[in-house]
PDB file of N, CA and C in Angstrom:
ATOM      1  N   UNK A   1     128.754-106.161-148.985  1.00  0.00           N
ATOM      2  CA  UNK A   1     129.372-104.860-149.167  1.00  0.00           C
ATOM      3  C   UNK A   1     130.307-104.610-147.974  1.00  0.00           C
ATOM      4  N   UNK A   2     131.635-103.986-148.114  1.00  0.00           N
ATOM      5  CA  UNK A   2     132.655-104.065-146.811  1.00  0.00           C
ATOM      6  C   UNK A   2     131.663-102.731-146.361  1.00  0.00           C
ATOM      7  N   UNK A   3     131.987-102.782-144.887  1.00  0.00           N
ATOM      8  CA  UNK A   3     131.746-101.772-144.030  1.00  0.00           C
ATOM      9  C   UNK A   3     132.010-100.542-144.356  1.00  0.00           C
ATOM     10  N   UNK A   4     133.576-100.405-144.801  1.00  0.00           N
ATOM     11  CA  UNK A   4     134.036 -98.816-145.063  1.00  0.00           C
ATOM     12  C   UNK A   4     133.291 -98.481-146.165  1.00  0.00           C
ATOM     13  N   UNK A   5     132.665 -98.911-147.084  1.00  0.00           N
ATOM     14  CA  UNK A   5     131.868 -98.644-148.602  1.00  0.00           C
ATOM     15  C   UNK A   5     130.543 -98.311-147.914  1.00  0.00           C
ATOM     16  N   UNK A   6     129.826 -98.904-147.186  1.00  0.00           N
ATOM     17  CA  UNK A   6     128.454 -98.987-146.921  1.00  0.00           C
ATOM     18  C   UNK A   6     128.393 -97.770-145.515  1.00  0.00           C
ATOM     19  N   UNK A   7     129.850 -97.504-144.754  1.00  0.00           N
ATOM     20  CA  UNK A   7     129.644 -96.331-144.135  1.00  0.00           C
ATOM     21  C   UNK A   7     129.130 -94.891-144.560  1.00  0.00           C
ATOM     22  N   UNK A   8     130.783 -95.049-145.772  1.00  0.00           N
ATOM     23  CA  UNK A   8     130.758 -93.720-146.882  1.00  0.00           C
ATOM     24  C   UNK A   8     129.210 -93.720-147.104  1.00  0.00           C
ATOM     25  N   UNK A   9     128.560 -94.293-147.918  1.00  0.00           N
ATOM     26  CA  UNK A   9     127.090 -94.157-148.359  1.00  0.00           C
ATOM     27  C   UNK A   9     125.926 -93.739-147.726  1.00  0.00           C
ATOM     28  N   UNK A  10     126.348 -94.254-146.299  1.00  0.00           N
ATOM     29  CA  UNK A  10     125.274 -93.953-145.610  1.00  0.00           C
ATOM     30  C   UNK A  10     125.551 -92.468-145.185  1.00  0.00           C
ATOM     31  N   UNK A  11     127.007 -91.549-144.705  1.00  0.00           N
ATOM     32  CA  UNK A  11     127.434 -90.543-144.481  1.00  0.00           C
ATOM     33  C   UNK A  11     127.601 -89.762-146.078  1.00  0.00           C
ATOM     34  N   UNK A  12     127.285 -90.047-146.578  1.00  0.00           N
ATOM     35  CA  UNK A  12     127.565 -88.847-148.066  1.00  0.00           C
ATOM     36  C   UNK A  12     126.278 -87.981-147.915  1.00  0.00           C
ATOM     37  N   UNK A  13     126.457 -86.731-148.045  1.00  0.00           N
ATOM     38  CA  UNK A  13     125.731 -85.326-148.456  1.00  0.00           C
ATOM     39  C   UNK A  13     125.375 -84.819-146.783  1.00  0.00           C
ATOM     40  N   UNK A  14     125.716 -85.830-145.645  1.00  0.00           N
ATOM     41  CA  UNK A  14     125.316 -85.203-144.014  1.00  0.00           C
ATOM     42  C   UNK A  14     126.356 -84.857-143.356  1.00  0.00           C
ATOM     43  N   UNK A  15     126.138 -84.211-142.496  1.00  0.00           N
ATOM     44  CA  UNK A  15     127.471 -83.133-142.174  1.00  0.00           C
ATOM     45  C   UNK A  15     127.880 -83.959-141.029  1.00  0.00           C
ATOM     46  N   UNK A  16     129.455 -84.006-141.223  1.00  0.00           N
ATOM     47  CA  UNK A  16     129.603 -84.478-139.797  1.00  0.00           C
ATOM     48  C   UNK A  16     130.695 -84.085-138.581  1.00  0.00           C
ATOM     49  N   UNK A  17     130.144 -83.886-137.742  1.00  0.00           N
ATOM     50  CA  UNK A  17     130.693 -83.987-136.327  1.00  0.00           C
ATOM     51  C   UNK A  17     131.181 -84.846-135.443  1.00  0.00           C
ATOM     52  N   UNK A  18     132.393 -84.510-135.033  1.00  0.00           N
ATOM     53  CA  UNK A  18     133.060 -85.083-133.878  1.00  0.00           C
ATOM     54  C   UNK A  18     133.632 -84.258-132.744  1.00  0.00           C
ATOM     55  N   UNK A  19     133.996 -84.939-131.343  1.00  0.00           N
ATOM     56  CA  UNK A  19     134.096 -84.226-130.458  1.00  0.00           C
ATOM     57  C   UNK A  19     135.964 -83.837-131.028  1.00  0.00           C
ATOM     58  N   UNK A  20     136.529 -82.887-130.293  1.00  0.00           N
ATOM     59  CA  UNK A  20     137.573 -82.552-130.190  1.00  0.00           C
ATOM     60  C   UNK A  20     139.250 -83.469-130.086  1.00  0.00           C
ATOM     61  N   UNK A  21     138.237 -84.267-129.717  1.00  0.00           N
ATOM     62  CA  UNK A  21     139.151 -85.918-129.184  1.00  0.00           C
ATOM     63  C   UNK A  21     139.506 -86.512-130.014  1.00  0.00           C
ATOM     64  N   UNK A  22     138.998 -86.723-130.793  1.00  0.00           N
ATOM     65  CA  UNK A  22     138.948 -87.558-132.260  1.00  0.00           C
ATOM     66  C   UNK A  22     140.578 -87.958-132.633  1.00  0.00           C
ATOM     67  N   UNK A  23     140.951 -86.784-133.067  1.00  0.00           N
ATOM     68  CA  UNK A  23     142.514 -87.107-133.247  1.00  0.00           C
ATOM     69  C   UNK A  23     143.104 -87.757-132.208  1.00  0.00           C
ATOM     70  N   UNK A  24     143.051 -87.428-130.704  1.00  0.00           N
ATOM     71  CA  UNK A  24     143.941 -88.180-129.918  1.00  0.00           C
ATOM     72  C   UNK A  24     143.570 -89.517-129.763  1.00  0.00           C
ATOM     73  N   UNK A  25     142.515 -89.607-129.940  1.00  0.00           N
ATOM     74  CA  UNK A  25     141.604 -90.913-129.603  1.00  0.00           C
ATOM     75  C   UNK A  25     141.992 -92.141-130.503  1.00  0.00           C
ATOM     76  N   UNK A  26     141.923 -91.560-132.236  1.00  0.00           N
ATOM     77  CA  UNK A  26     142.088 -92.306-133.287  1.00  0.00           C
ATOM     78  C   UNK A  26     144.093 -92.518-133.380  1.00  0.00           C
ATOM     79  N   UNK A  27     144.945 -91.657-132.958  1.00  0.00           N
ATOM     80  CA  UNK A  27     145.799 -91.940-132.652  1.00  0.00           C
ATOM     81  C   UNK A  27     146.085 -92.951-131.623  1.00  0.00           C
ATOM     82  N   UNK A  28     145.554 -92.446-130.499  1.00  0.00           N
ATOM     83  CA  UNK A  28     145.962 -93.888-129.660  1.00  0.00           C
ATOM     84  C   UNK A  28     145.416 -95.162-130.063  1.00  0.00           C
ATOM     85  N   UNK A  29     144.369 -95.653-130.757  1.00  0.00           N
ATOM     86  CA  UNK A  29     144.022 -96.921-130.650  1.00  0.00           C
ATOM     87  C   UNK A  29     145.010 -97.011-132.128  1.00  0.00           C
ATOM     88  N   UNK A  30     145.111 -95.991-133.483  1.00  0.00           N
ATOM     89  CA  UNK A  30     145.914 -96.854-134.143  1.00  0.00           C
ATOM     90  C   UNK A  30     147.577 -96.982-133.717  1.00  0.00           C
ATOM     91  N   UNK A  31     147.641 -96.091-132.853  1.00  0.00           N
ATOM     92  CA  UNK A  31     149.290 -97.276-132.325  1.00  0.00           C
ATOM     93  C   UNK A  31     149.302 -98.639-131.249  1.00  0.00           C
ATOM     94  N   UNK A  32     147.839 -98.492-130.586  1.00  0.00           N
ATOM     95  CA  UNK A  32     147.757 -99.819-130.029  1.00  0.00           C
ATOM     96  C   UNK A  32     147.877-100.956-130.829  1.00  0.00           C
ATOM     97  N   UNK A  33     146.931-100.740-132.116  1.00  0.00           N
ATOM     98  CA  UNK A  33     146.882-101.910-133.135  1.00  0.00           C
ATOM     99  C   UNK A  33     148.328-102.152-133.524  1.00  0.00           C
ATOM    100  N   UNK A  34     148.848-101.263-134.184  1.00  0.00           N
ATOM    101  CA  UNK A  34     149.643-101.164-134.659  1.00  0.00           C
ATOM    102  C   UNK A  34     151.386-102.146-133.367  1.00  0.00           C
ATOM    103  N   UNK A  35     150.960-101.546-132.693  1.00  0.00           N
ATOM    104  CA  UNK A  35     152.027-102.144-131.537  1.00  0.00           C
ATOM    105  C   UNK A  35     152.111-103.906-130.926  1.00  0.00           C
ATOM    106  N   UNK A  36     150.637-103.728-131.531  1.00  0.00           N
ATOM    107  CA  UNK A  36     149.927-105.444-130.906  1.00  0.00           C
ATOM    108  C   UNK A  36     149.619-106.372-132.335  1.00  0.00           C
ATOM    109  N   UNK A  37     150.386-105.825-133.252  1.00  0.00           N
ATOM    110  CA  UNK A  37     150.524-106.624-134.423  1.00  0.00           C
ATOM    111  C   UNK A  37     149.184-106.344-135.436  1.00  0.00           C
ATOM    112  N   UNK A  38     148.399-106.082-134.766  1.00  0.00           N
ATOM    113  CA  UNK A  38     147.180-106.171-135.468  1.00  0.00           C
ATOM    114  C   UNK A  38     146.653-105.071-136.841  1.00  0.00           C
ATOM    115  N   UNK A  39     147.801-104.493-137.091  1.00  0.00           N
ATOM    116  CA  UNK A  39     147.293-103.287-137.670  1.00  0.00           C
ATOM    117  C   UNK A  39     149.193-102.734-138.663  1.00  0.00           C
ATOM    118  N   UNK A  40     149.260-102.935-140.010  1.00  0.00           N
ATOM    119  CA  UNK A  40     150.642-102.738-140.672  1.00  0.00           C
ATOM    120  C   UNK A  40     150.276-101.288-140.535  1.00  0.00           C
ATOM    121  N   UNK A  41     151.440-101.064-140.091  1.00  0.00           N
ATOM    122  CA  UNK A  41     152.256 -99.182-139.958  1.00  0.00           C
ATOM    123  C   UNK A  41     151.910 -98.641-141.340  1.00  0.00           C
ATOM    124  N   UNK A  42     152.040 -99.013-142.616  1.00  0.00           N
ATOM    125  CA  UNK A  42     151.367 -98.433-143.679  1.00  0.00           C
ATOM    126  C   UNK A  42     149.844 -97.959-143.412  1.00  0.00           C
ATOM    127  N   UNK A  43     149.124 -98.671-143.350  1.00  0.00           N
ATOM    128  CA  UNK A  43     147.698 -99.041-143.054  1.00  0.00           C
ATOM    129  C   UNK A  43     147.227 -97.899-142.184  1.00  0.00           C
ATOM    130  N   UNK A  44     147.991 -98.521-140.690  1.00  0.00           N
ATOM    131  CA  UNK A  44     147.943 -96.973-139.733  1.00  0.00           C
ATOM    132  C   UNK A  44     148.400 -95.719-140.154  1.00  0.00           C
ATOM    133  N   UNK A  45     149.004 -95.375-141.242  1.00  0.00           N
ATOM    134  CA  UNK A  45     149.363 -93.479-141.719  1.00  0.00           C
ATOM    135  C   UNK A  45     147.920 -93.648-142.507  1.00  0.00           C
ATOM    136  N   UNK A  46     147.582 -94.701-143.435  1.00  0.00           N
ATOM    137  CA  UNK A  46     146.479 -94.760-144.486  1.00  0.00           C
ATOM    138  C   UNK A  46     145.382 -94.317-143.704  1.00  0.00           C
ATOM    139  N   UNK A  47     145.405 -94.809-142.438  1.00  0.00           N
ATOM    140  CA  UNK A  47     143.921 -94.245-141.911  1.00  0.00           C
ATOM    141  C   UNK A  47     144.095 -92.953-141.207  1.00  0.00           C
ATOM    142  N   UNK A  48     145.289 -92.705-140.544  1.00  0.00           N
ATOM    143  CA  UNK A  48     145.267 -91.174-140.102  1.00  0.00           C
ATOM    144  C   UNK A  48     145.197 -90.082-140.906  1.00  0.00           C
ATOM    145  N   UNK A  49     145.801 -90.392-142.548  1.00  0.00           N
ATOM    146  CA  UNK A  49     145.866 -89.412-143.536  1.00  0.00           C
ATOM    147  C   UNK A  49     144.044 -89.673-143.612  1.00  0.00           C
ATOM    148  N   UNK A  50     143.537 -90.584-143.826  1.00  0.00           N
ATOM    149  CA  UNK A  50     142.255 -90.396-144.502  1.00  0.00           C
ATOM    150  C   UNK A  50     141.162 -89.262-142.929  1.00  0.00           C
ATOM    151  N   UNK A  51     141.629 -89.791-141.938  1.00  0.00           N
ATOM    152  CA  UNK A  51     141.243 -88.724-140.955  1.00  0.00           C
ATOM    153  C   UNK A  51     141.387 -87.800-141.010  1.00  0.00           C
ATOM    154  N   UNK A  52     142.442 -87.063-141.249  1.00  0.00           N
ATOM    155  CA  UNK A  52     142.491 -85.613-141.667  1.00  0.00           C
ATOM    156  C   UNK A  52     142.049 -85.418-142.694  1.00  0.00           C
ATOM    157  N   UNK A  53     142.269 -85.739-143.389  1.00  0.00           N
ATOM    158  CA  UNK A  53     141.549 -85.344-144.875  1.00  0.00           C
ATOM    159  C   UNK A  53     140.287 -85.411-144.949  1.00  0.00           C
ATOM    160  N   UNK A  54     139.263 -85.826-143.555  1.00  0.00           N
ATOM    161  CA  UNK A  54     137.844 -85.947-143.687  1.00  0.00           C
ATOM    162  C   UNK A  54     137.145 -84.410-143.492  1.00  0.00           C
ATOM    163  N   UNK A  55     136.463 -84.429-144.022  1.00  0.00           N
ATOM    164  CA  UNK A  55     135.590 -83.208-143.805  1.00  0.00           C
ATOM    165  C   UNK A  55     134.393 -83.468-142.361  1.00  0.00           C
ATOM    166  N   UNK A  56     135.290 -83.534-141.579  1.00  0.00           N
ATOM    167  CA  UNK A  56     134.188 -83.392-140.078  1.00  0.00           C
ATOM    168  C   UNK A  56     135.072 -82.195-139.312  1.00  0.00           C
ATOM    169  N   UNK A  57     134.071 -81.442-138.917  1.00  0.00           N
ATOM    170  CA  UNK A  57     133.785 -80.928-138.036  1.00  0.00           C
ATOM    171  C   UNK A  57     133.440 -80.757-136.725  1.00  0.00           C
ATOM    172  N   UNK A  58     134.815 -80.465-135.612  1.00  0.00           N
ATOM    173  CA  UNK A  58     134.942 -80.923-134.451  1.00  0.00           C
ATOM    174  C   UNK A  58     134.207 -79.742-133.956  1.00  0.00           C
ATOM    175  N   UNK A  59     133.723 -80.958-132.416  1.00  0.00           N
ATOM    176  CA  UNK A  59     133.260 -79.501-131.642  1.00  0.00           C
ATOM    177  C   UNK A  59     133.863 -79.797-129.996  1.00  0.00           C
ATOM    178  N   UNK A  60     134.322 -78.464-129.450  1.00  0.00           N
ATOM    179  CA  UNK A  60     134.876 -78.652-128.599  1.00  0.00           C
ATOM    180  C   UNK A  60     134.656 -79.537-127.312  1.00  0.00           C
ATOM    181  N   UNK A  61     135.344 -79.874-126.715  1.00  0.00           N
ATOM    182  CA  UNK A  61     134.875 -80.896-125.400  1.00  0.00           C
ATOM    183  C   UNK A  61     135.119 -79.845-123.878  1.00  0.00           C
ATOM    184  N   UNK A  62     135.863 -78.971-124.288  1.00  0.00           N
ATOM    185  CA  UNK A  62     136.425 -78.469-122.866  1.00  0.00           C
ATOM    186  C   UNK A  62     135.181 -77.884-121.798  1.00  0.00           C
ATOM    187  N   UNK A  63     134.428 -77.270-123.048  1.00  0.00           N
ATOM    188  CA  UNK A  63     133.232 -76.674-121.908  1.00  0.00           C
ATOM    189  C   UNK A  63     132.511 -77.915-121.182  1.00  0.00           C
ATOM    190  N   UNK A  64     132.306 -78.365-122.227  1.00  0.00           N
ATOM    191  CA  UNK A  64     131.699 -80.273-121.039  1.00  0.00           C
ATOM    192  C   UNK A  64     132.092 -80.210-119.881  1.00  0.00           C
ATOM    193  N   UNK A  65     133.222 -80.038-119.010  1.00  0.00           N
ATOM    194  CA  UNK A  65     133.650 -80.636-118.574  1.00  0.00           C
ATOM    195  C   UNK A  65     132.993 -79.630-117.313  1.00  0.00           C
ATOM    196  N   UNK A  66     132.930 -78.591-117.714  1.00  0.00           N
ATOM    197  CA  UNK A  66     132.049 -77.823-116.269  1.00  0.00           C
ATOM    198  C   UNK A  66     130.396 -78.127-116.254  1.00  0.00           C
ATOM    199  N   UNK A  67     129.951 -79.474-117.060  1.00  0.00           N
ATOM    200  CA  UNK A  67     128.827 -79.733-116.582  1.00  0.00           C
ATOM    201  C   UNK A  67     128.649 -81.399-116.213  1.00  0.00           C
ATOM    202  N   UNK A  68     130.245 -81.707-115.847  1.00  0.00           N
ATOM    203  CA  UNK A  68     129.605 -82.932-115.200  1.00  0.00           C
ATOM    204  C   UNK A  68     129.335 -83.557-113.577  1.00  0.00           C
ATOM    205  N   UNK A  69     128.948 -82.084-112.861  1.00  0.00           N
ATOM    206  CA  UNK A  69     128.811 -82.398-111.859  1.00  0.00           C
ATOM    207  C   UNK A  69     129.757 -83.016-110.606  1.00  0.00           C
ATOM    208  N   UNK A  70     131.082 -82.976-111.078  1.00  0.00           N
ATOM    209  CA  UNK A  70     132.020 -83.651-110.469  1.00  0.00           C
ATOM    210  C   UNK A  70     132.030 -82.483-109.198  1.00  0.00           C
ATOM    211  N   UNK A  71     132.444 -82.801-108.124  1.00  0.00           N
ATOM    212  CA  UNK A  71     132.322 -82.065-106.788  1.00  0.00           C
ATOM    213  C   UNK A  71     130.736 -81.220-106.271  1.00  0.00           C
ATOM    214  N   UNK A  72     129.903 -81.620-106.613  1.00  0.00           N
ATOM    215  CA  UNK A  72     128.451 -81.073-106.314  1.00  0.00           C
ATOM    216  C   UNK A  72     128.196 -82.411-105.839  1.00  0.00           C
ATOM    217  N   UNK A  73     127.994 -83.377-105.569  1.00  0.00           N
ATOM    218  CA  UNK A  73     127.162 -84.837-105.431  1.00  0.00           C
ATOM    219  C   UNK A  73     128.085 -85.343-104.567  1.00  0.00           C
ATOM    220  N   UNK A  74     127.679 -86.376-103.932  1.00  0.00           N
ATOM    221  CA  UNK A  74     128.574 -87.422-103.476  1.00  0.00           C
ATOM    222  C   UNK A  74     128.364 -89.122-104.684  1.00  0.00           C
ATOM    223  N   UNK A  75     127.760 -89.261-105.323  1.00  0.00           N
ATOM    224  CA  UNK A  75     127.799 -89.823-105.912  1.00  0.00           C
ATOM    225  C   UNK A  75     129.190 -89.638-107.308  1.00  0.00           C
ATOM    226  N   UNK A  76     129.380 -91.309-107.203  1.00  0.00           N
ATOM    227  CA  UNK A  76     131.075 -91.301-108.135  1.00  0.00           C
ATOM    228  C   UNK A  76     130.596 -90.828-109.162  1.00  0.00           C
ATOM    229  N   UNK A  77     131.661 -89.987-110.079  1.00  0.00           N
ATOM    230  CA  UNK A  77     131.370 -90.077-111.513  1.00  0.00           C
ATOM    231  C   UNK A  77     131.843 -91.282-112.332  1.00  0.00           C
ATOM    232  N   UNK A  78     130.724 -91.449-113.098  1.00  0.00           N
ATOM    233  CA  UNK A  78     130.895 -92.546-114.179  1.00  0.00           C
ATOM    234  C   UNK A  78     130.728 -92.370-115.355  1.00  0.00           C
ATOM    235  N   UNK A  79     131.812 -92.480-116.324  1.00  0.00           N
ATOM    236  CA  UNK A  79     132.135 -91.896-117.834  1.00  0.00           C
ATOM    237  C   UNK A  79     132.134 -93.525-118.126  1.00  0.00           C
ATOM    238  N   UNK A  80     131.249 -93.687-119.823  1.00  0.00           N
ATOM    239  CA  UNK A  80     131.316 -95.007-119.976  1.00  0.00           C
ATOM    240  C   UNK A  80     133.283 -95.030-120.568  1.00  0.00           C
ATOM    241  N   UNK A  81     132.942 -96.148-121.324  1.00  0.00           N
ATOM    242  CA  UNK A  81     134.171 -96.844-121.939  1.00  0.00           C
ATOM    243  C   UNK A  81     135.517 -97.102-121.097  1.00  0.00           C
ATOM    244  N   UNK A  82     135.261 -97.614-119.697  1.00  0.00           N
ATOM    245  CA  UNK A  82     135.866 -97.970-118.704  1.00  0.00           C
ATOM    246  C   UNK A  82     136.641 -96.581-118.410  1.00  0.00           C
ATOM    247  N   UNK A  83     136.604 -95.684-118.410  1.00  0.00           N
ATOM    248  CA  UNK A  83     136.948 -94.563-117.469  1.00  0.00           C
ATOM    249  C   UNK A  83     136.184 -94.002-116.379  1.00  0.00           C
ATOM    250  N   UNK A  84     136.395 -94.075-115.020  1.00  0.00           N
ATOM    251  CA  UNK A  84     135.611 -93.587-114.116  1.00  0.00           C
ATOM    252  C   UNK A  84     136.285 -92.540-113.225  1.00  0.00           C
ATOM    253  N   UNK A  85     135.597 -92.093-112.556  1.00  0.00           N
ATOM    254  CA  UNK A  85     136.223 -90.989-111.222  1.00  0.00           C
ATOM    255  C   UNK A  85     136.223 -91.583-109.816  1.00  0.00           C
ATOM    256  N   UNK A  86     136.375 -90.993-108.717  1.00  0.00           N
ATOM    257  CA  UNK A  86     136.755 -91.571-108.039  1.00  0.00           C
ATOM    258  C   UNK A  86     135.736 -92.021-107.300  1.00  0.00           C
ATOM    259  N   UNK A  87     135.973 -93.208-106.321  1.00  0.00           N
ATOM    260  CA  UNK A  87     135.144 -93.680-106.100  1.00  0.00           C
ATOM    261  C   UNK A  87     134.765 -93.699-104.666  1.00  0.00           C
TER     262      UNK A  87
END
């Protein structure tokens, strides 16, 4: 069964959430693909239209950001997916 079929199935009738990011996020990696051959410019609108058109429900990120401790510690902050603070 492809992935995108067996996702849908497993996500049908549960509500879903994403952070606020989503759009910028799913934008940047599909013009990376898209730039690095890996991904036809058709394909990339096909998946941004199907992004909007999803029924998820974002929730904001901004308040996060006054609980990550950044300037209270001396210890660095560390955000996974290779983004860090200073060190």
């Amino acid at each position: 069964m492809p992935r995108g079929v067996a996702l849908t199935e497993l996500l049908t009738g549960e509500e879903k959430v994403a952070p606020d990011l989503i759009g910028v996020e799913t934008v940047s990696t599909l013009r990376r693909l898209e730039h690095q051959g890996d991904l036809d410019p058709d394909r990339a609108k096909e998946a941004l239209d199907d992004l909007l058109d999803a029924p998820v429900q974002t929730v904001k990120t901004a308040g996060l950001l006054e609980r990550t401790g950044v300037g209270a510690s001396p210890q660095p902050l560390r955000v996974r997916r290779g983004v860090r603070g200073p060190r």
